[in-house]
N, C-alpha and C. Protein backbone atom coordinates (compact mmCIF):
# COMPACT_ATOMS: atom_id res chain seq x y z
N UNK A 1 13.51 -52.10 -45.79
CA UNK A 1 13.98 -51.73 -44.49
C UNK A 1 12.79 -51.55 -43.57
N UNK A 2 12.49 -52.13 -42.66
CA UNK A 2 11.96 -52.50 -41.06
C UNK A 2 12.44 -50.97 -40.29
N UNK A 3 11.31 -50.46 -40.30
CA UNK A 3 11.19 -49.11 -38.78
C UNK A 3 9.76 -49.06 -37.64
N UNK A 4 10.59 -48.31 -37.23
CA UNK A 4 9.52 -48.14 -36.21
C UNK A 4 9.16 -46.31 -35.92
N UNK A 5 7.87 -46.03 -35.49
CA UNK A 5 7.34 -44.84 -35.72
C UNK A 5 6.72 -44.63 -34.56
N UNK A 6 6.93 -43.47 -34.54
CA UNK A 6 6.33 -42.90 -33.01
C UNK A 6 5.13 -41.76 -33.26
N UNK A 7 4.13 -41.90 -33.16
CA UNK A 7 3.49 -40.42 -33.28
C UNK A 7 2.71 -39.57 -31.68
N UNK A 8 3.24 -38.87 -31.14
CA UNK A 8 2.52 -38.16 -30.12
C UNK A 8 1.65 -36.79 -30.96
N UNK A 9 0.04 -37.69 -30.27
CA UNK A 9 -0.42 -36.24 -30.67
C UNK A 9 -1.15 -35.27 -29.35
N UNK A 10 -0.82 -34.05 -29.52
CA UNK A 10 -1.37 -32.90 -28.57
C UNK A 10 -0.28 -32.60 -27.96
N UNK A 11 0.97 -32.60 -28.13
CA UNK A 11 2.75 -32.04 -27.88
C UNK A 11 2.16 -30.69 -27.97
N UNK A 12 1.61 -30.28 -29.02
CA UNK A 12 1.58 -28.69 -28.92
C UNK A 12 0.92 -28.55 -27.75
N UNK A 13 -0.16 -28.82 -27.73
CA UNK A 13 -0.93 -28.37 -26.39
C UNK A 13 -0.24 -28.44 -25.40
N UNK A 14 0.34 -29.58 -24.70
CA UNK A 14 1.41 -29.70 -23.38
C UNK A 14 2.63 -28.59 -23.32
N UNK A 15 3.06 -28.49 -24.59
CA UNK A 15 4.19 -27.38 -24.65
C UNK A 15 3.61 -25.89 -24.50
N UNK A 16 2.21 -25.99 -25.01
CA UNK A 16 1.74 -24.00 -24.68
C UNK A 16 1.32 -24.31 -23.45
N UNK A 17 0.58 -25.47 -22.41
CA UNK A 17 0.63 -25.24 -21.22
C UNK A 17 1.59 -25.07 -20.22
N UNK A 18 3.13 -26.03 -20.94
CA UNK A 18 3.89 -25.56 -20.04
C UNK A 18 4.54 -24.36 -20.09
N UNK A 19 4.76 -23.64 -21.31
CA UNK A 19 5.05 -22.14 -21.25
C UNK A 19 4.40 -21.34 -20.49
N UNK A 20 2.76 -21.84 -20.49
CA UNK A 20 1.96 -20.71 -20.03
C UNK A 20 2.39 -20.88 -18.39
N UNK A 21 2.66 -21.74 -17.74
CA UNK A 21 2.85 -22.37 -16.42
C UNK A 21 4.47 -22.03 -16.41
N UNK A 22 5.15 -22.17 -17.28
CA UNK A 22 6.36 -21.10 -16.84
C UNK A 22 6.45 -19.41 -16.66
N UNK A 23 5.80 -18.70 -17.65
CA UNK A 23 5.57 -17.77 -17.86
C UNK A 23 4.89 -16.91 -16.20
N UNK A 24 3.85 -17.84 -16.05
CA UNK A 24 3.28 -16.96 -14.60
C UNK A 24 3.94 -17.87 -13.14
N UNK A 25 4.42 -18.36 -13.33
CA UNK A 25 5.46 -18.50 -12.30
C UNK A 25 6.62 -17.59 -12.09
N UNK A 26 7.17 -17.32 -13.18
CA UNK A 26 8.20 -16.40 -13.45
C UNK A 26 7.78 -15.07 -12.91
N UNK A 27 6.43 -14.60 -13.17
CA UNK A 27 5.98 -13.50 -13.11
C UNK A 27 4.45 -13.44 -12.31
N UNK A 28 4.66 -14.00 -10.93
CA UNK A 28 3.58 -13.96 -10.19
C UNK A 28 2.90 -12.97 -10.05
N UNK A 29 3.10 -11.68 -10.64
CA UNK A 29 2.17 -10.58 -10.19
C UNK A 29 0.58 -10.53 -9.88
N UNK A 30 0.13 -11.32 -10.76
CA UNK A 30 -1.31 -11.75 -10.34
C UNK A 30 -1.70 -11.83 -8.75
N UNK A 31 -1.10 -12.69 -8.54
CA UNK A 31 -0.80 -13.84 -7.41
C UNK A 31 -0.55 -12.50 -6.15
N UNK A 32 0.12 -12.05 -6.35
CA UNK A 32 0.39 -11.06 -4.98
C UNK A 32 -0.16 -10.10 -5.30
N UNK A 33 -0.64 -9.90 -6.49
CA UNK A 33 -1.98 -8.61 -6.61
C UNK A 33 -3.66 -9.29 -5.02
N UNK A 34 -3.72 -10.41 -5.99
CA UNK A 34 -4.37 -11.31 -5.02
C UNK A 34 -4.57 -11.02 -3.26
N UNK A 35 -3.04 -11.77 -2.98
CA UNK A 35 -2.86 -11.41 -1.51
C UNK A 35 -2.89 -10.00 -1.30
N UNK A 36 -2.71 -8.98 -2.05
CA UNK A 36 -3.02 -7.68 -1.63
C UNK A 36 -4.07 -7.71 -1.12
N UNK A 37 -4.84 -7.64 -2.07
CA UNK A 37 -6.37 -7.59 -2.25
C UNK A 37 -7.02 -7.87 -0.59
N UNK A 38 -6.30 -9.55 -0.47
CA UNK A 38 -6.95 -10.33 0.48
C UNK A 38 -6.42 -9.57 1.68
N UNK A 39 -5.51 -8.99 2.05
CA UNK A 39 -4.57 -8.26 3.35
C UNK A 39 -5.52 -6.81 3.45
N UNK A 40 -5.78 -6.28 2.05
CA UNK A 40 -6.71 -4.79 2.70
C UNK A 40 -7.69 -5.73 2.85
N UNK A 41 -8.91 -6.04 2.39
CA UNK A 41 -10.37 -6.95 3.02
C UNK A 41 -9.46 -7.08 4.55
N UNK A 42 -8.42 -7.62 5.08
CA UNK A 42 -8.31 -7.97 6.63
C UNK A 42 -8.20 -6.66 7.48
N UNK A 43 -7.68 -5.55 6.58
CA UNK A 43 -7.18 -4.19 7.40
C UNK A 43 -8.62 -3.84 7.24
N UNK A 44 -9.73 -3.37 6.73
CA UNK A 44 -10.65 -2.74 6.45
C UNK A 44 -11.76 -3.82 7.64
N UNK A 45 -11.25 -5.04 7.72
CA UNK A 45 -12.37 -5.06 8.62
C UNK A 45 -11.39 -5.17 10.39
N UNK A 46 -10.34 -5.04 10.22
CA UNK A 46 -9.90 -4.41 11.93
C UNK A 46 -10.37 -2.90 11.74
N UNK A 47 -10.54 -1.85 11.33
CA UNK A 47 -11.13 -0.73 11.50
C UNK A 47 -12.86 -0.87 11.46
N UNK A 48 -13.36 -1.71 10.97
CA UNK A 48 -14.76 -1.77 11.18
C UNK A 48 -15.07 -2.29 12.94
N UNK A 49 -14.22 -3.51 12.74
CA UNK A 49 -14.28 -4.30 14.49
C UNK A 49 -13.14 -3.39 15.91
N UNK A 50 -12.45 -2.65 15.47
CA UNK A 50 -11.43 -2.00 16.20
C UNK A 50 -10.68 -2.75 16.99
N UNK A 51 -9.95 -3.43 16.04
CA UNK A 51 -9.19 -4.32 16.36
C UNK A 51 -7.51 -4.14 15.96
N UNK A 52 -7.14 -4.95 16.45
CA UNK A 52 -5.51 -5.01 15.47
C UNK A 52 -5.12 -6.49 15.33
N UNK A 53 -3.77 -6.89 14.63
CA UNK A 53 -4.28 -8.13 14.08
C UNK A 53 -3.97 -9.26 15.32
N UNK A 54 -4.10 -10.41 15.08
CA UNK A 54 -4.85 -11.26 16.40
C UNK A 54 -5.98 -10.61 17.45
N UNK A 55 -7.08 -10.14 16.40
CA UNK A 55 -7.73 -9.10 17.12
C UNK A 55 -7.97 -8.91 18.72
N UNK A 56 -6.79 -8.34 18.65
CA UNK A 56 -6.49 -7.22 19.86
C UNK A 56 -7.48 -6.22 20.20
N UNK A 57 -8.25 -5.86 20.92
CA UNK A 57 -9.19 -4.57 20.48
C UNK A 57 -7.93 -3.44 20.53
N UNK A 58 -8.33 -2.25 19.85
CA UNK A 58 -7.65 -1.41 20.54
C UNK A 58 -8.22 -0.21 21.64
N UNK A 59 -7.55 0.56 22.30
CA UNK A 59 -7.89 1.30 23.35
C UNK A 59 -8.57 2.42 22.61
N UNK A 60 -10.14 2.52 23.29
CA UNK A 60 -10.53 3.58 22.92
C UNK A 60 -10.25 4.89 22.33
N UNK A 61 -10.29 6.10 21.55
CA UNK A 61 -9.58 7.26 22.14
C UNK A 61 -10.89 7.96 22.63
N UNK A 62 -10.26 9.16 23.07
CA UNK A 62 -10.99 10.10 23.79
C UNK A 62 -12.14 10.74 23.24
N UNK A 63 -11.95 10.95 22.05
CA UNK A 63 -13.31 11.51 20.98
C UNK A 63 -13.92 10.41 20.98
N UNK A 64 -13.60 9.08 20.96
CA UNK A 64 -14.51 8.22 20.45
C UNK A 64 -16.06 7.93 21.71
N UNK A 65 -14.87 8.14 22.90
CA UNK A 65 -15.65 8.06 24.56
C UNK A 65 -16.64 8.90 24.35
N UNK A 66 -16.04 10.21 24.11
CA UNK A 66 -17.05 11.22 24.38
C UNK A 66 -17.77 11.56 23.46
N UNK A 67 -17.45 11.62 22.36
CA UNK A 67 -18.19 11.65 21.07
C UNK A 67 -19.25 10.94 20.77
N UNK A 68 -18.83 9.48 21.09
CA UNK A 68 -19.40 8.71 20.05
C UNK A 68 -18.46 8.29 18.86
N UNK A 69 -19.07 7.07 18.06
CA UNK A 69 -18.36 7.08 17.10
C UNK A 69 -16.98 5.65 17.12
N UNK A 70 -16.22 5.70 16.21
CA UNK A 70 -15.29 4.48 16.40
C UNK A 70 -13.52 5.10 16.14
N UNK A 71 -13.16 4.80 17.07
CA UNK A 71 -11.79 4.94 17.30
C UNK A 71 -10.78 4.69 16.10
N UNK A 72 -9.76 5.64 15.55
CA UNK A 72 -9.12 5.81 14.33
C UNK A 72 -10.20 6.00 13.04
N UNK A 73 -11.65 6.25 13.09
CA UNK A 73 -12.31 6.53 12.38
C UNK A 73 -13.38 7.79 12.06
N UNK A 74 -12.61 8.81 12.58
CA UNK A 74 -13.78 9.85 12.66
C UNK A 74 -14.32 10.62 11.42
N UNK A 75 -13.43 10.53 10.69
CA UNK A 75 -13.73 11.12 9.26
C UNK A 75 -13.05 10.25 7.77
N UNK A 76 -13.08 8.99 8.39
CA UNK A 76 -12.22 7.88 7.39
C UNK A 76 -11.06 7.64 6.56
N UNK A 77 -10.38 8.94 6.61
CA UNK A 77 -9.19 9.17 6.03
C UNK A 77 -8.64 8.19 6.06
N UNK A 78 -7.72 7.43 7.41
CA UNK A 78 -6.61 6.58 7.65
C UNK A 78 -7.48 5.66 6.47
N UNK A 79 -8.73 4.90 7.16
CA UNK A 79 -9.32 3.85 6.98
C UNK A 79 -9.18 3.82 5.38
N UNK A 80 -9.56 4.81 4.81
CA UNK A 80 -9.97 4.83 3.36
C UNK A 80 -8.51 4.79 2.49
N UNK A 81 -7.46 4.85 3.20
CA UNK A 81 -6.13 5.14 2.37
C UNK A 81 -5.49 4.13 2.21
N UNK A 82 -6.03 3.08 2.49
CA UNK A 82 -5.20 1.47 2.80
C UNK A 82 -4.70 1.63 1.39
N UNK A 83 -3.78 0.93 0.80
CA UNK A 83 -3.79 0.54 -0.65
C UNK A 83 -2.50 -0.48 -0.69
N UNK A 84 -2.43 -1.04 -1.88
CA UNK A 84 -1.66 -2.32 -2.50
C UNK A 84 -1.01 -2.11 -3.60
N UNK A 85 0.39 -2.57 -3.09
CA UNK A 85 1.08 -2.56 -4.43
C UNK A 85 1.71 -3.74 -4.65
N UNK A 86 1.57 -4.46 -5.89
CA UNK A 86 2.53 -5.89 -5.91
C UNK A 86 2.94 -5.55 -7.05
N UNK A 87 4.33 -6.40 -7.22
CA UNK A 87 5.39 -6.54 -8.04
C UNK A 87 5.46 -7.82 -8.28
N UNK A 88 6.39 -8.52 -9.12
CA UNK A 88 6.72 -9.85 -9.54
C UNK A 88 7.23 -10.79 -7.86
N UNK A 89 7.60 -9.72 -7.88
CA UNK A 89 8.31 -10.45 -5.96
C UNK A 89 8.09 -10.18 -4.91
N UNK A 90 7.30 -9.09 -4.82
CA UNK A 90 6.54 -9.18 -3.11
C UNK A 90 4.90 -8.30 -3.74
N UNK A 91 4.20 -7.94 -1.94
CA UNK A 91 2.93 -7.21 -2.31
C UNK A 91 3.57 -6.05 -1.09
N UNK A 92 2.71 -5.08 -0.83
CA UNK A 92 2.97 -3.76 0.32
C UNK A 92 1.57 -3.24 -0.06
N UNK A 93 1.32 -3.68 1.55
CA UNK A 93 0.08 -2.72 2.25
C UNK A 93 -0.12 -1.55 2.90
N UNK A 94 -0.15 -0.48 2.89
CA UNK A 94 0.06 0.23 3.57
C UNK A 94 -0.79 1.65 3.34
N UNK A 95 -0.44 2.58 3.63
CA UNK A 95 -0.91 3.92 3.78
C UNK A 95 -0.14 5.26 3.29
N UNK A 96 -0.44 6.17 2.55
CA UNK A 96 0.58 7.29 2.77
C UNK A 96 -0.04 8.56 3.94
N UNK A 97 -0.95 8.39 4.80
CA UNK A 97 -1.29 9.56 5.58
C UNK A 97 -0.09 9.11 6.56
N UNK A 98 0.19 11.03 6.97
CA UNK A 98 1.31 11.05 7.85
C UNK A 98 1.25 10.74 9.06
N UNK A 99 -0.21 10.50 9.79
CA UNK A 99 -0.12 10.53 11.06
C UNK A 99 -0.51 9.07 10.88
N UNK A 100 -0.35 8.18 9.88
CA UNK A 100 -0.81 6.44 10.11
C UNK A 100 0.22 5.80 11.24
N UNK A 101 1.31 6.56 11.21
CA UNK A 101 3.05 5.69 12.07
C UNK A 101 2.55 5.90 13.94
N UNK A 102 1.99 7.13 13.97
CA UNK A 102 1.83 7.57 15.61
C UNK A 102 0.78 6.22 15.93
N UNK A 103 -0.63 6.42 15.26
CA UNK A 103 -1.61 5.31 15.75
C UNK A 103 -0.99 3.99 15.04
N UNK A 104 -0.43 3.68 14.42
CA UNK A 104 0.35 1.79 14.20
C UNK A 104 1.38 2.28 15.50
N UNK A 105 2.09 2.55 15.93
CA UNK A 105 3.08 2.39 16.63
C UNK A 105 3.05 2.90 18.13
N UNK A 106 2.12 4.06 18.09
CA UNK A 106 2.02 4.90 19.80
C UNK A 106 3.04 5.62 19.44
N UNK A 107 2.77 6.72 20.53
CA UNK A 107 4.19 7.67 20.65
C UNK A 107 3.60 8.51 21.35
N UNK A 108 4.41 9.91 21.64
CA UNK A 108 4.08 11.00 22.57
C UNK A 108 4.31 11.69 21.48
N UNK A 109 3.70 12.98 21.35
CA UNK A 109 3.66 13.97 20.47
C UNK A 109 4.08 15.29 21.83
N UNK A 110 5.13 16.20 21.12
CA UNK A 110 5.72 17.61 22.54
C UNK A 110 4.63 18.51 21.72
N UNK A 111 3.81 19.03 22.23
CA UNK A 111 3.57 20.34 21.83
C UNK A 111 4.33 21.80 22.56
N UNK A 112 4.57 22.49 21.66
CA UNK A 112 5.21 23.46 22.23
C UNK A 112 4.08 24.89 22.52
N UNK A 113 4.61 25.52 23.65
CA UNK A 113 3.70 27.12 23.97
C UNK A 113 3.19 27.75 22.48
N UNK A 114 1.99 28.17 22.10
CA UNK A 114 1.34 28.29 21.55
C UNK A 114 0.23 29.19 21.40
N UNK A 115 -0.22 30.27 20.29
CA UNK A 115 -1.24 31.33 20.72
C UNK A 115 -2.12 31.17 19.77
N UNK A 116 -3.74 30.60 20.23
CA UNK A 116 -4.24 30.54 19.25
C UNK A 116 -5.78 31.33 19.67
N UNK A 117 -6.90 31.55 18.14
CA UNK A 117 -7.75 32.81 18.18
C UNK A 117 -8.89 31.36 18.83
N UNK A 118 -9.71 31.52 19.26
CA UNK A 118 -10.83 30.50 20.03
C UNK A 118 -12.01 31.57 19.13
N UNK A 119 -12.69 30.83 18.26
CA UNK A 119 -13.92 31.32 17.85
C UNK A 119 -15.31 30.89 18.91
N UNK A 120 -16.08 31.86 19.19
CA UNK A 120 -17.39 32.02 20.26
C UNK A 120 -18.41 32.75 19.45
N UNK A 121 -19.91 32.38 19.40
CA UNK A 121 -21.05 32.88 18.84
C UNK A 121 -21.21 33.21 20.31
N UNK A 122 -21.89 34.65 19.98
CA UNK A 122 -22.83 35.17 21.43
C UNK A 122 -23.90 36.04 20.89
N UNK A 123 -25.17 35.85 21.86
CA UNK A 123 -26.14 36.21 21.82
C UNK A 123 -26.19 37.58 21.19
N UNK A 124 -26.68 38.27 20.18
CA UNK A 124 -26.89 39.99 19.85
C UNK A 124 -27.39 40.14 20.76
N UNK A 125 -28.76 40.11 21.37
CA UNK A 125 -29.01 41.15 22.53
C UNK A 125 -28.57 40.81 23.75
N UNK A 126 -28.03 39.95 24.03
CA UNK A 126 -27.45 39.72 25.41
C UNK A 126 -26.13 40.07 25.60
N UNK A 127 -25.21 39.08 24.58
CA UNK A 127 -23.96 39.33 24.38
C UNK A 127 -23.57 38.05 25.34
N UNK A 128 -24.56 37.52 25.59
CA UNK A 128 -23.81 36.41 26.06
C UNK A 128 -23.52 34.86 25.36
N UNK A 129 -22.08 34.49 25.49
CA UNK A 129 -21.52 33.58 24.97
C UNK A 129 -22.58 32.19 24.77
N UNK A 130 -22.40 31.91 23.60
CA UNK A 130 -23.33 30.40 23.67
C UNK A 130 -22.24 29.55 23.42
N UNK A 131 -23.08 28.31 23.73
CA UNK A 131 -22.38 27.16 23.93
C UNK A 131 -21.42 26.42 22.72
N UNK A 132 -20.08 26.22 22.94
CA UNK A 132 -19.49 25.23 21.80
C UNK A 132 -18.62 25.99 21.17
N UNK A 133 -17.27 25.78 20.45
CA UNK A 133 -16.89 26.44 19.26
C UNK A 133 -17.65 26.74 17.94
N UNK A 134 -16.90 27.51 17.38
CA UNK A 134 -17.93 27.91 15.70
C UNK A 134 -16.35 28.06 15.14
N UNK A 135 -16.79 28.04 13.90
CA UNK A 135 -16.11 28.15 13.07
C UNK A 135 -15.68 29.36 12.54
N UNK A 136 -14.94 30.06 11.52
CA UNK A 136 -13.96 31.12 11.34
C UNK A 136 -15.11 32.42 11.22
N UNK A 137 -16.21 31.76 9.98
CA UNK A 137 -17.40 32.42 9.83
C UNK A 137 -18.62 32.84 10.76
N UNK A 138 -18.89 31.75 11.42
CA UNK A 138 -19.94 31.68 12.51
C UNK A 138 -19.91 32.20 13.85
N UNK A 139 -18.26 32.46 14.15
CA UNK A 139 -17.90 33.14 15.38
C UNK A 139 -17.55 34.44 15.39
N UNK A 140 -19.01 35.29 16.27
CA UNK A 140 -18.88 36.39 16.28
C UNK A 140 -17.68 37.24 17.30
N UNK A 141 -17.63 36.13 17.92
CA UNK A 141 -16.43 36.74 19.49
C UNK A 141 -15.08 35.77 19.21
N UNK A 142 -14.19 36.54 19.14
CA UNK A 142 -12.73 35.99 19.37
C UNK A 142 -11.98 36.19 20.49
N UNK A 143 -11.54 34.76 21.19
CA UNK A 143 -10.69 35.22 21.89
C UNK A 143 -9.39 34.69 21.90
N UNK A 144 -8.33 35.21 22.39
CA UNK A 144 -6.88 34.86 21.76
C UNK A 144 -6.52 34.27 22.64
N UNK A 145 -5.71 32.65 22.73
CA UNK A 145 -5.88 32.17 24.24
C UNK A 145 -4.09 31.64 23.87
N UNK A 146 -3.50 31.72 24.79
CA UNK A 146 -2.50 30.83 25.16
C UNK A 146 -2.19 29.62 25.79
N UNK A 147 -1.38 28.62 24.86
CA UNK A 147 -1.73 27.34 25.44
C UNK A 147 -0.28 27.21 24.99
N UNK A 148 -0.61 26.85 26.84
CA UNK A 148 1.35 26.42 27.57
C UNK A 148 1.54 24.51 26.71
N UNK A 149 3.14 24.56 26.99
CA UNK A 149 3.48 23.11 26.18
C UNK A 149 2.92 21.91 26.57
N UNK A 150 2.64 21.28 26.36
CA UNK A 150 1.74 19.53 27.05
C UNK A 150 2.20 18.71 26.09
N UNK A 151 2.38 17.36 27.11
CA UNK A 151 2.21 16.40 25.64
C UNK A 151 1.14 15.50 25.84
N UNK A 152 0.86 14.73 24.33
CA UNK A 152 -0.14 14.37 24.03
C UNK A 152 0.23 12.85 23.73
N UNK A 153 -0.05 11.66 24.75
CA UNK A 153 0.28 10.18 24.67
C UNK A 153 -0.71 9.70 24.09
N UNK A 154 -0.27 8.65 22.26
CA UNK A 154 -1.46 8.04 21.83
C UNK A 154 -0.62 6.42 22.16
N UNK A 155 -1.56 5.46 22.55
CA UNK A 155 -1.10 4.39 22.34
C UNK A 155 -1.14 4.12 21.07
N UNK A 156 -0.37 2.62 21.23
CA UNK A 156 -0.62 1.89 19.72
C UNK A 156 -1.85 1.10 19.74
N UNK A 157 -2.37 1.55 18.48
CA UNK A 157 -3.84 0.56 17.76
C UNK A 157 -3.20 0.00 16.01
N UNK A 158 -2.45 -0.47 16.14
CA UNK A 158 -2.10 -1.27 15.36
C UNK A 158 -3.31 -1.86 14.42
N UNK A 159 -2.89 -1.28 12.83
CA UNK A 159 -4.15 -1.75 11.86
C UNK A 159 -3.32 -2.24 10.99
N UNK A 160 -2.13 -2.80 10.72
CA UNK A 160 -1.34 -3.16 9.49
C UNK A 160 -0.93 -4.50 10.28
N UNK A 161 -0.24 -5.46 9.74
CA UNK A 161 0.36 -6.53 10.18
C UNK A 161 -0.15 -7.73 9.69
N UNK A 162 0.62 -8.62 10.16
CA UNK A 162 -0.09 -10.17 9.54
C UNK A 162 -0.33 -10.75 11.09
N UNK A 163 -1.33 -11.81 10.74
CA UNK A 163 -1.93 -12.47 11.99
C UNK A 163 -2.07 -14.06 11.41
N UNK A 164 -2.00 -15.03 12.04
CA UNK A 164 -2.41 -16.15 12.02
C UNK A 164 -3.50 -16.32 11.06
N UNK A 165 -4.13 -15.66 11.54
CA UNK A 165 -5.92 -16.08 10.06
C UNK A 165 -4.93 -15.26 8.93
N UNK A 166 -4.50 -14.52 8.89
CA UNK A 166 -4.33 -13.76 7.54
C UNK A 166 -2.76 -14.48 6.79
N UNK A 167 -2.26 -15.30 7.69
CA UNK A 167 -1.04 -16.45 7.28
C UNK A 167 -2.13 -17.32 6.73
N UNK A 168 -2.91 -18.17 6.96
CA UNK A 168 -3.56 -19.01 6.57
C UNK A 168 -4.72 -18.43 5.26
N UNK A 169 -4.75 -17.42 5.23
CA UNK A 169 -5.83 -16.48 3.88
C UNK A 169 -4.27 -16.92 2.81
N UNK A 170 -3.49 -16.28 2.98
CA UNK A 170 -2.02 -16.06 2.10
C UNK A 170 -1.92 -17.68 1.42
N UNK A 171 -2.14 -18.52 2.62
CA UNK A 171 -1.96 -19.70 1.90
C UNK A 171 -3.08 -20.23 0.81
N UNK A 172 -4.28 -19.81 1.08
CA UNK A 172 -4.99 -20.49 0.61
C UNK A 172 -5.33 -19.65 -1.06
N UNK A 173 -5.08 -17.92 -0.66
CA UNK A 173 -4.52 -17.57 -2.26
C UNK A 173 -4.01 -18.25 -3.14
N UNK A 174 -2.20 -18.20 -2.22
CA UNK A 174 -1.86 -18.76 -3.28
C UNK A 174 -1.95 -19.78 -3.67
N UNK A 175 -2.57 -20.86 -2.79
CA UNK A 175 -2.45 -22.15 -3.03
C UNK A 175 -3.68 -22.58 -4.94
N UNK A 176 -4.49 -21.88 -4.57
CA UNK A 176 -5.98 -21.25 -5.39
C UNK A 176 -5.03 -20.78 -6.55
N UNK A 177 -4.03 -19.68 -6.19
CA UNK A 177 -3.37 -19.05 -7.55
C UNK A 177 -2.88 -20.67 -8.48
N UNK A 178 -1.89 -21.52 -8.15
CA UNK A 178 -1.04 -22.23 -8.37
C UNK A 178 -2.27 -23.51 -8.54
N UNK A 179 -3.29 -23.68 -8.49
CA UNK A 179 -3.91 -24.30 -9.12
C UNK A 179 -4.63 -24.05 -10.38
N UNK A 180 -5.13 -22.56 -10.05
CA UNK A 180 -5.54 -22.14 -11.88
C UNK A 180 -4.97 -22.70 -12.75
N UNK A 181 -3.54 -22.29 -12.20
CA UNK A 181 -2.42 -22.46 -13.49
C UNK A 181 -2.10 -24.14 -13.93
N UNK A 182 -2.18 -24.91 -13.51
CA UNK A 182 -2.14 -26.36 -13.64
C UNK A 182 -4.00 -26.51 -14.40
N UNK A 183 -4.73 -26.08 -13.98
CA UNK A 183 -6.33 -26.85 -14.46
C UNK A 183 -6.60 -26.45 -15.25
N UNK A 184 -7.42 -26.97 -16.27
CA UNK A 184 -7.80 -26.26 -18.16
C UNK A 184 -9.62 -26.55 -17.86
């Protein structure tokens, strides 16, 4: 009896690549760990440039005028709290400080009538007031001041969002992710 025979060799190999190429498709987490990654690098440098995204500058604030210094950054909190979370099906950038929503969005803040102690250093032999606040320790003179209701308008300086360059970063992740996975 007359046959015919087939032998393929390296089936195994093609079959553990395509598992492995099913497997992280199924389960992109890598991949949007990635674009995390790449979305804080874009938030961390609109707080370096003071920008928002399609860098917008944003509007000074008032400490920054008079101070010195860079606007939403005086003691790095916001800046430093960026963080990333990805799952199999999306990524989230964001922040947990409470006051991140007023500066992304603007708003008016009501303050209401209010009595508070004003710490003052003054001279021992003079007794006269020197210049500046002090602190709880350092202020020898207290005075108790009342402060009627005002409100307090912050615009928006928008530091979260996607922008055109950061649509085109997303692509080129993943595009980078989805080639690993095909090349040996």
């Amino acid at each position: 009896m007359s046959g015919t025979s087939v032998r393929i060799d390296g089936l195994e190999d093609a079959i553990r690549s395509l598992n492995f190429l099913i497997a992280n498709i199924e389960r992109p987490v890598r991949m949007w760990r990635e674009i995390g990654s790449f979305l804080e690098k874009s938030v961390a440098q609109r707080f370096e440039m003071s920008v928002g995204p399609g860098d917008n500058p944003w509007p000074p604030s008032l400490r920054a005028l008079t101070e010195g210094g860079q606007t939403l950054v005086e003691r790095g909190r916001l800046r430093d709290s960026i963080s990333v979370r990805a799952t199999d099906h999306s990524v989230e950038v964001g922040t947990n400080v409470l006051y991140a929503a007023i500066h992304q969005f603007g708003g008016t803040i009501h303050h209401k009538v209010r009595q508070q102690d004003l710490r003052f250093r003054a001279h021992r032999r003079t007794g006269k007031l020197l210049k500046g606040f002090r602190t709880a320790k350092n202020g020898n003179v207290v005075r108790t001041v009342q402060v009627g209701p005002h409100d307090v308008t912050i615009p928006p300086r928008p530091f979260l969002g996607i922008d055109d360059e950061d649509i085109q970063g997303i692509s080129e992740v993943a595009d980078s992710w989805f080639r690993s996975l095909t090349s040996d």
